[in-house]
N, C-alpha and C. Protein backbone atom coordinates (compact mmCIF):
# COMPACT_ATOMS: atom_id res chain seq x y z
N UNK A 1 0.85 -1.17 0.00
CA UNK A 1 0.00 0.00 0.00
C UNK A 1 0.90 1.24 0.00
N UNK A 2 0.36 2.05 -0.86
CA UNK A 2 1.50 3.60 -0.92
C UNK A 2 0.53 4.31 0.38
N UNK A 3 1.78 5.26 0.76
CA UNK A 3 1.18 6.45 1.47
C UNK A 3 0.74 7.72 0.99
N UNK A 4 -0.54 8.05 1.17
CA UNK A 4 -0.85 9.24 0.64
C UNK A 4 -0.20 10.49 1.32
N UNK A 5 0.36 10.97 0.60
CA UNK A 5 1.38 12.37 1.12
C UNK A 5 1.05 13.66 1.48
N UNK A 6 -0.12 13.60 0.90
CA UNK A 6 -1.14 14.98 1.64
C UNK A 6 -2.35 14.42 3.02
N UNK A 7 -1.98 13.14 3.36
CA UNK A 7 -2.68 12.74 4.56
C UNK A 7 -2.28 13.58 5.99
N UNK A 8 -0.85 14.36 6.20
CA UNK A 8 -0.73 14.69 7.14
C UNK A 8 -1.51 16.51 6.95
N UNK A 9 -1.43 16.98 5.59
CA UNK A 9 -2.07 17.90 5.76
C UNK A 9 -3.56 18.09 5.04
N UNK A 10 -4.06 16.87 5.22
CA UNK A 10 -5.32 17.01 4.65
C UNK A 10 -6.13 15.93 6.07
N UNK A 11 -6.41 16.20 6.85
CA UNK A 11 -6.88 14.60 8.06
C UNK A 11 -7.74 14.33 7.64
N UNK A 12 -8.65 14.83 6.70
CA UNK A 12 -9.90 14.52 6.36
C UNK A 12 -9.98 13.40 5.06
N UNK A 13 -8.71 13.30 4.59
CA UNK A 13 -8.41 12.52 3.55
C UNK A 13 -6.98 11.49 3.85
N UNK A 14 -8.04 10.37 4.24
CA UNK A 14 -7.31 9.31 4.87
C UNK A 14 -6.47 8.55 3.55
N UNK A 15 -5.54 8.11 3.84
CA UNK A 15 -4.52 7.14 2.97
C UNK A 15 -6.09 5.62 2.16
N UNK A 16 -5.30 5.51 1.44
CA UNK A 16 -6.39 4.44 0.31
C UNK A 16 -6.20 3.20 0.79
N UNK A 17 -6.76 2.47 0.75
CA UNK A 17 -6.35 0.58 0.99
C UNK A 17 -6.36 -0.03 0.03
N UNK A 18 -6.75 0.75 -1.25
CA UNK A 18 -6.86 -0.08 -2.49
C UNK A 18 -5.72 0.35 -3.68
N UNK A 19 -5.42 -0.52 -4.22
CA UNK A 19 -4.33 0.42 -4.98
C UNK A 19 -4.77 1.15 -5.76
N UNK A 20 -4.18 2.06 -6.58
CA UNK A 20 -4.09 2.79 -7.49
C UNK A 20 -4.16 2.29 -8.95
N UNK A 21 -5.02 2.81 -10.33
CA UNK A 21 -4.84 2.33 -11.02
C UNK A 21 -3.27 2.22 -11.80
N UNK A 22 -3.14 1.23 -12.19
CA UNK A 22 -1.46 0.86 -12.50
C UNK A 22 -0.54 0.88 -11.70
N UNK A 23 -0.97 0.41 -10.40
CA UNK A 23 0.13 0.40 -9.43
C UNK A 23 0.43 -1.17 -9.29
N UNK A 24 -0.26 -1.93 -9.88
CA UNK A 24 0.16 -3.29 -9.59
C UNK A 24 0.22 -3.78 -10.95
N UNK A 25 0.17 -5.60 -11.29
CA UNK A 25 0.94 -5.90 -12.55
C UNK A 25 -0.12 -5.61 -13.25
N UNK A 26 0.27 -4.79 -14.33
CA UNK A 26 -0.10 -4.42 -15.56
C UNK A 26 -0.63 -5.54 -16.24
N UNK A 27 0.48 -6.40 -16.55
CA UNK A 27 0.52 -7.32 -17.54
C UNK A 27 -1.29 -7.79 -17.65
N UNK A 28 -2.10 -8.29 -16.73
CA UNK A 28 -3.03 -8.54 -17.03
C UNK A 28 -4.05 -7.61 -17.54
N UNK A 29 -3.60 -6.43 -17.71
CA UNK A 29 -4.42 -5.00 -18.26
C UNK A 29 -4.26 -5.41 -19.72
N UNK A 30 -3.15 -6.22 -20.28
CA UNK A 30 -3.22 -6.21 -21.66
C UNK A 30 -3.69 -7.55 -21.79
N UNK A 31 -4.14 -8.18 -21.18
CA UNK A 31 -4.80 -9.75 -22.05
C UNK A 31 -6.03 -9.34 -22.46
N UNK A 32 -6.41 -7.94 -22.38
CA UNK A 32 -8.13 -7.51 -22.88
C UNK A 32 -7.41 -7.68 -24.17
N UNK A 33 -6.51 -7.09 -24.90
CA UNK A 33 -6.53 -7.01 -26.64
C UNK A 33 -5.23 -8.10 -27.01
N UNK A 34 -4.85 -9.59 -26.29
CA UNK A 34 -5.06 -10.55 -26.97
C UNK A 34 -6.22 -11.89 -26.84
N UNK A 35 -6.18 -12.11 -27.76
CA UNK A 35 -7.01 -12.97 -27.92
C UNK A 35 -6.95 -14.19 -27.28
N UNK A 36 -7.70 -15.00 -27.11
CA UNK A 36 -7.36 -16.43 -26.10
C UNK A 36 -8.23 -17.75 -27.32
N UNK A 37 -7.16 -18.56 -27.60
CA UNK A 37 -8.20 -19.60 -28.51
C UNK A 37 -8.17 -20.77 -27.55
N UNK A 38 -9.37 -21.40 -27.36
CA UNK A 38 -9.84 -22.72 -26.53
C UNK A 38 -9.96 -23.74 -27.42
N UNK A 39 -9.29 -24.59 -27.39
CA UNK A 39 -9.62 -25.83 -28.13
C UNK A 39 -10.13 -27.01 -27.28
N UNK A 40 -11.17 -27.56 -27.76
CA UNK A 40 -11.69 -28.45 -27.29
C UNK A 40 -11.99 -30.12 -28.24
N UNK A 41 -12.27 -30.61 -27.46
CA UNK A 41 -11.95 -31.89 -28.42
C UNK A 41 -10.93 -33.26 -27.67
N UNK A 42 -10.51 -34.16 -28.20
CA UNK A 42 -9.76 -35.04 -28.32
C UNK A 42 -8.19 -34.63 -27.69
N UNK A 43 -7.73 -35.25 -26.85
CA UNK A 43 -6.66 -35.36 -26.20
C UNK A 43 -6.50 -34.63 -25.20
N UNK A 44 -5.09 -33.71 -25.01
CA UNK A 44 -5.18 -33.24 -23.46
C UNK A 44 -5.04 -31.61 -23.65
N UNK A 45 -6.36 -30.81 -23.17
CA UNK A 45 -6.21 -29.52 -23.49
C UNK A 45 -4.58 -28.84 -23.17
N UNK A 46 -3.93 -29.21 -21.42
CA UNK A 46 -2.76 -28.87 -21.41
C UNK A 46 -1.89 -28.82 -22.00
N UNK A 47 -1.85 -29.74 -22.51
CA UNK A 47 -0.37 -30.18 -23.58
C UNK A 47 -0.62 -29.38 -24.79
N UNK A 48 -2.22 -29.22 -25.04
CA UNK A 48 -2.41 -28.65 -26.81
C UNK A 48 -2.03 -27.46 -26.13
N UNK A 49 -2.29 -26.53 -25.12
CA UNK A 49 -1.95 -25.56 -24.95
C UNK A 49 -0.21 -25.15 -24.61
N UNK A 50 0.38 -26.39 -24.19
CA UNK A 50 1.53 -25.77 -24.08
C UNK A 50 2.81 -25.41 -25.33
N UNK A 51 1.69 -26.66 -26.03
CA UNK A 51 2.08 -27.02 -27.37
C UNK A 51 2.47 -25.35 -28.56
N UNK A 52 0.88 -25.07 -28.40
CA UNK A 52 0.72 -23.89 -29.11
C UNK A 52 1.45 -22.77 -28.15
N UNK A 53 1.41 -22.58 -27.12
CA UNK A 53 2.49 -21.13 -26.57
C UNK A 53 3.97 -21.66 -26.81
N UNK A 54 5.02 -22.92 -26.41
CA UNK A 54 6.08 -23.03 -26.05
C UNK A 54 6.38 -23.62 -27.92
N UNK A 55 5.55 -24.25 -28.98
CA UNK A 55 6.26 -24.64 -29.88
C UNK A 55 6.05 -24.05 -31.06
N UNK A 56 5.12 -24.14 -31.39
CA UNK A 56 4.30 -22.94 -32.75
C UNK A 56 3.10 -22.60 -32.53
N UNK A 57 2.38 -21.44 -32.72
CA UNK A 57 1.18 -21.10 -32.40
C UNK A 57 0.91 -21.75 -33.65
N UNK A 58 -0.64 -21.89 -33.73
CA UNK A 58 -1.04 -22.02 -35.25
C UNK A 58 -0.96 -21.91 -36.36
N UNK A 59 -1.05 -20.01 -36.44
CA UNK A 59 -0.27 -19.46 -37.64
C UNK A 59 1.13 -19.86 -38.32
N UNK A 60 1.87 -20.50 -37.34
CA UNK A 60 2.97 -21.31 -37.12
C UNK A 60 3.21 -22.65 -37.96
N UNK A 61 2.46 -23.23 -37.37
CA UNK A 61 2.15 -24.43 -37.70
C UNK A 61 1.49 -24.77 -38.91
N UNK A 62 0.31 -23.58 -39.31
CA UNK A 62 -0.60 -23.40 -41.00
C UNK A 62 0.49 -23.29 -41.91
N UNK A 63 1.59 -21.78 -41.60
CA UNK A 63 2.61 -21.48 -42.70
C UNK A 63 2.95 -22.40 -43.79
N UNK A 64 3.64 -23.54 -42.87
CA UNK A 64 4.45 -24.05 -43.73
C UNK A 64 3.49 -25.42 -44.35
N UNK A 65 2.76 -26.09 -43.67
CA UNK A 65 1.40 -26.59 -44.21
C UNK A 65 0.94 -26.17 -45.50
N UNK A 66 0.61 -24.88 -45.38
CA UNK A 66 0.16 -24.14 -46.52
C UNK A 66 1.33 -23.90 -47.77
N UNK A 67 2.25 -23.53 -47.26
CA UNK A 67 3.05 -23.53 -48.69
C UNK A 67 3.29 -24.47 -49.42
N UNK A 68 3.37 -26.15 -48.60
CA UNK A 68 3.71 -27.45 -49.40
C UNK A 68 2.25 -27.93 -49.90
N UNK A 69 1.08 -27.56 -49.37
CA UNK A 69 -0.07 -28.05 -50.44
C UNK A 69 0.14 -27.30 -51.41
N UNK A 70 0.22 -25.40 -51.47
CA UNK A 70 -0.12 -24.62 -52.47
C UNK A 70 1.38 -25.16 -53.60
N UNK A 71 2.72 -26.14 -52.96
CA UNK A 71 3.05 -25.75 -53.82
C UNK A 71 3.08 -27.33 -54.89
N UNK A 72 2.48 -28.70 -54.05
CA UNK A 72 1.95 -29.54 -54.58
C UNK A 72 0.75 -29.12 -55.70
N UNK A 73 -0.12 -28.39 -55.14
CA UNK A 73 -1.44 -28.20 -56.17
C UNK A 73 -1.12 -27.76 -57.33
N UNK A 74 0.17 -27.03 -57.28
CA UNK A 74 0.34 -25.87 -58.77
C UNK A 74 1.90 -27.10 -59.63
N UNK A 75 1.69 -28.35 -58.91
CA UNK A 75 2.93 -29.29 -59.20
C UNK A 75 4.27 -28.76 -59.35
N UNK A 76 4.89 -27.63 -58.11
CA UNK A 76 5.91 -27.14 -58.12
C UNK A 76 6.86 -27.89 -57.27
N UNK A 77 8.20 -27.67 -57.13
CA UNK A 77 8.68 -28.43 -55.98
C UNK A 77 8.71 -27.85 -54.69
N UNK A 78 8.31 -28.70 -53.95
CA UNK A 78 7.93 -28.36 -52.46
C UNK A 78 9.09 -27.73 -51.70
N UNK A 79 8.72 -26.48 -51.14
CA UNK A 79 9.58 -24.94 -50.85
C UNK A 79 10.36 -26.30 -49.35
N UNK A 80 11.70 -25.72 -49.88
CA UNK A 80 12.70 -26.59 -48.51
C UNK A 80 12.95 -26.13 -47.67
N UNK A 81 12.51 -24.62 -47.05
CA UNK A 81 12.29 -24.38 -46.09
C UNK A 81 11.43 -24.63 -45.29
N UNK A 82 10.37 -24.69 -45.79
CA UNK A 82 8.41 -24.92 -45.33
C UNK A 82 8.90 -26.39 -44.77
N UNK A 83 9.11 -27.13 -45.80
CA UNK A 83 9.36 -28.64 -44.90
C UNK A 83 10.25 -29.13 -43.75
N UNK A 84 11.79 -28.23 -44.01
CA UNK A 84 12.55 -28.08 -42.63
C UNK A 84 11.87 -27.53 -41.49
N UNK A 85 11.01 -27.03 -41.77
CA UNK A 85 10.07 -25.82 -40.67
C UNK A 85 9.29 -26.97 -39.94
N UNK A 86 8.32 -27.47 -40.84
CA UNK A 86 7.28 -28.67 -40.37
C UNK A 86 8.01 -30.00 -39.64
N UNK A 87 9.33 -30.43 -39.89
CA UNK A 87 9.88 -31.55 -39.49
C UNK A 87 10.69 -30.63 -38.22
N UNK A 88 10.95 -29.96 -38.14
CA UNK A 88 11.36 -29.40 -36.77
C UNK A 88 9.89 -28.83 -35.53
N UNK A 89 9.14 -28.53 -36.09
CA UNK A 89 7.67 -28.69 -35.30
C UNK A 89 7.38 -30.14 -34.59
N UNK A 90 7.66 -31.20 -36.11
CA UNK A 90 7.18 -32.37 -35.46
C UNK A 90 8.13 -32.87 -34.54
N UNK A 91 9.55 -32.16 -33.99
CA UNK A 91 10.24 -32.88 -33.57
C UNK A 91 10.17 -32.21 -32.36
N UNK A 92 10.02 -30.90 -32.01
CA UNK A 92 9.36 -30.48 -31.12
C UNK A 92 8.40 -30.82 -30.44
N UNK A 93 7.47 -31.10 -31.34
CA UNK A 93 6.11 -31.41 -30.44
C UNK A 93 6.39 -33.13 -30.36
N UNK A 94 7.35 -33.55 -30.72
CA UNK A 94 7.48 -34.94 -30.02
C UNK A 94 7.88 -34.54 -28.64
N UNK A 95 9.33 -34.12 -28.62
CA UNK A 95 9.78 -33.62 -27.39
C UNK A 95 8.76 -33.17 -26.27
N UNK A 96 7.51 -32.35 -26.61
CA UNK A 96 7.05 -32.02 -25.72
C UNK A 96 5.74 -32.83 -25.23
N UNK A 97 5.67 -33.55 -25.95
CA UNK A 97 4.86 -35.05 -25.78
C UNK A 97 5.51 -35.38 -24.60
N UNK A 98 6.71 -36.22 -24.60
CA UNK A 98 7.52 -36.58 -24.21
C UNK A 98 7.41 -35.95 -22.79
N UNK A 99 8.00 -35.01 -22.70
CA UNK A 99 8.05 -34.19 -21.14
C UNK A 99 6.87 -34.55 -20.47
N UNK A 100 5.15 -34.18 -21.40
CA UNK A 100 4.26 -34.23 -20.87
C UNK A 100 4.06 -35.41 -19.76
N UNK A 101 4.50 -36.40 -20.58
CA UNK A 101 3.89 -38.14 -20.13
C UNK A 101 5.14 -37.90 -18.91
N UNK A 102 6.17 -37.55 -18.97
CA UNK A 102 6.81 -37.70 -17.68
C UNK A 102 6.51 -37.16 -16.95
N UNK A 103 6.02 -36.56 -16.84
CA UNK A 103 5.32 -35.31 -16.13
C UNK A 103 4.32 -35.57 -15.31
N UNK A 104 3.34 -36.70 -16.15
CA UNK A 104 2.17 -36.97 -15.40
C UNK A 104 2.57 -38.03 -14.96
N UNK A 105 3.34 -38.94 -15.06
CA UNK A 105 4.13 -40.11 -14.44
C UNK A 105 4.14 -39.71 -13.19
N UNK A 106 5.32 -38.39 -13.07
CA UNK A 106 5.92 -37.70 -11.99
C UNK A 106 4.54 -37.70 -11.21
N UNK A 107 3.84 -36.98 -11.68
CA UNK A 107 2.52 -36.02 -10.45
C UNK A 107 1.62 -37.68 -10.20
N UNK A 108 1.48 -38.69 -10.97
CA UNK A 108 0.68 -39.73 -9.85
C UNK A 108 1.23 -40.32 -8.97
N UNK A 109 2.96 -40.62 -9.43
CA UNK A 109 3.84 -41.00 -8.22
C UNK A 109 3.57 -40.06 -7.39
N UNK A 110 4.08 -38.56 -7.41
CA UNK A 110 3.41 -37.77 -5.97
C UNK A 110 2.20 -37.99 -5.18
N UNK A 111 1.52 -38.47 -6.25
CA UNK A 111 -0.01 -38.48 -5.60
C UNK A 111 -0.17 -39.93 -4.82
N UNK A 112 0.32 -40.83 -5.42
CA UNK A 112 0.40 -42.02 -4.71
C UNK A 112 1.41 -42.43 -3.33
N UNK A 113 2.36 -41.73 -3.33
CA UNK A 113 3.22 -41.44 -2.34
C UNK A 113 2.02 -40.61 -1.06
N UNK A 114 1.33 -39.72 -1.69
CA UNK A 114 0.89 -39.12 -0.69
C UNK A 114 -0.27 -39.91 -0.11
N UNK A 115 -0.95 -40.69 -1.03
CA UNK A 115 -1.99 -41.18 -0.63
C UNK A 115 -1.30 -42.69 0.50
N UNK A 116 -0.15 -42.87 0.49
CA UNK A 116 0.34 -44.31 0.90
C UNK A 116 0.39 -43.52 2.38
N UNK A 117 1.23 -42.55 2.19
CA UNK A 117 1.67 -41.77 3.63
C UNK A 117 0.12 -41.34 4.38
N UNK A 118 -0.64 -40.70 3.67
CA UNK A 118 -2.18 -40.32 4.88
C UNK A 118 -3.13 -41.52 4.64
N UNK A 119 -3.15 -42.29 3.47
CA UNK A 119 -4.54 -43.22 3.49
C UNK A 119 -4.24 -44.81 3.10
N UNK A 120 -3.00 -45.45 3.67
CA UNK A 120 -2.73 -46.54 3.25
C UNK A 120 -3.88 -47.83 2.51
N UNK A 121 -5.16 -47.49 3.54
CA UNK A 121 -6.39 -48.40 2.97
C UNK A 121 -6.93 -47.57 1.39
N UNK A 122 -7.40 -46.54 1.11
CA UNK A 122 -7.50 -45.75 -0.01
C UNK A 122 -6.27 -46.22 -1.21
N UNK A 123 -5.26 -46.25 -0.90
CA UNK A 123 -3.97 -46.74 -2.03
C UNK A 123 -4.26 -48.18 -2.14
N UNK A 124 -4.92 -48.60 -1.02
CA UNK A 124 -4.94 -50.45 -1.92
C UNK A 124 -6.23 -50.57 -2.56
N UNK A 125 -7.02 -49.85 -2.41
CA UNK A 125 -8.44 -50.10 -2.81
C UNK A 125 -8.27 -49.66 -4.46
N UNK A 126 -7.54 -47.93 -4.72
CA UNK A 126 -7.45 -47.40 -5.86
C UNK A 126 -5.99 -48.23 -7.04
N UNK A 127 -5.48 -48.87 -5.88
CA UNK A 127 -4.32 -49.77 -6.65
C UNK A 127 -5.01 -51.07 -7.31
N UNK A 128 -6.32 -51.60 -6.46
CA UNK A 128 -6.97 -52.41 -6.91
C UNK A 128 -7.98 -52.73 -8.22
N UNK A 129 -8.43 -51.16 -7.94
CA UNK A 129 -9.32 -50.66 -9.44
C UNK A 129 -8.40 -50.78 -10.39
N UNK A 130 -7.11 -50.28 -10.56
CA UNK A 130 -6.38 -50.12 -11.95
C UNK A 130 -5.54 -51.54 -11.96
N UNK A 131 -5.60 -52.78 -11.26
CA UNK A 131 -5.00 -53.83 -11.19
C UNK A 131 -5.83 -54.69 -11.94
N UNK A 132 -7.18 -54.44 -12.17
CA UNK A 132 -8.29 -55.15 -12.05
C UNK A 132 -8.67 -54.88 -13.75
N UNK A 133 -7.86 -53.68 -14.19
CA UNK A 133 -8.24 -53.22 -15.09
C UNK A 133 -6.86 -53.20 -16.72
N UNK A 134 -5.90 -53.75 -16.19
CA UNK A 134 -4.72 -54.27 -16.79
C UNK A 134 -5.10 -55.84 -17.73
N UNK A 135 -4.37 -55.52 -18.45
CA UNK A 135 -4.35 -57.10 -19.41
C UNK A 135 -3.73 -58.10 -18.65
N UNK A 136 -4.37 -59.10 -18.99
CA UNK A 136 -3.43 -60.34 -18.24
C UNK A 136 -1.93 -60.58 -18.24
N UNK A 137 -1.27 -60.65 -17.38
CA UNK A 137 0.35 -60.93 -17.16
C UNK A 137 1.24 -59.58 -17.25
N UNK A 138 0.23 -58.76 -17.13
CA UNK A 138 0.81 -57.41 -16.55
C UNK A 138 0.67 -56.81 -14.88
């Protein structure tokens, strides 16, 4: 909280409790003029989302898409940048596949660790459901 500096000679005008406009992070003052796209559908919204901020946004990802159909359709040879572009996407978004699944590996081991430590009966019951639910000789 700032101090209001005319509080000692104004008593009638007590210091604020609320901040000031732009006294705190901005940054969320500007997500009014970008845009936010939600995808919904098939697989794991997280990952599509981390996908699109950390590897190519869309426009990203269309570019070079678009130049190897437009340049198949007109039977030209396919631009060798556009395709270095697309095979480094896909190798990316393997990679970040990749992290994902370890990731969630990581967080049920946490979760199962925690559940062993406060609810030992709860971990055999929920170990039982997914035991029950495995192919044979696994």
């Amino acid at each position: 909280m700032t101090m209001n500096p005319f509080a000692a000679w104004f008593p009638g005008w007590p210091p604020t409790s609320r901040a000031e406009p732009l006294s705190g992070d901005v940054s969320q003052w500007f997500k009014i003029f970008s845009p936010t796209i939600t995808v919904t559908g098939r697989g794991e919204p997280e990952l599509e989302g981390q996908i699109v901020r950390d590897v190519a946004t869309y426009g990203a990802q269309l570019a070079p898409i678009t130049d190897l159909v437009l340049a198949l359709a007109t039977e030209q040879k396919p631009p060798a940048e556009a395709l270095a572009k697309l095979e480094q996407i896909r190798r990316d978004v393997r990679t970040k596949k990749d992290e994902f699944r370890r990731g969630a590996q990581d967080r049920a081991r946490r979760a199962l660790a925690d559940l062993k430590e406060h609810d030992p009966d709860a971990l055999g019951e929920l170990l039982g459901e997914f035991r029950a639910d495995l192919p044979p000789g696994r």
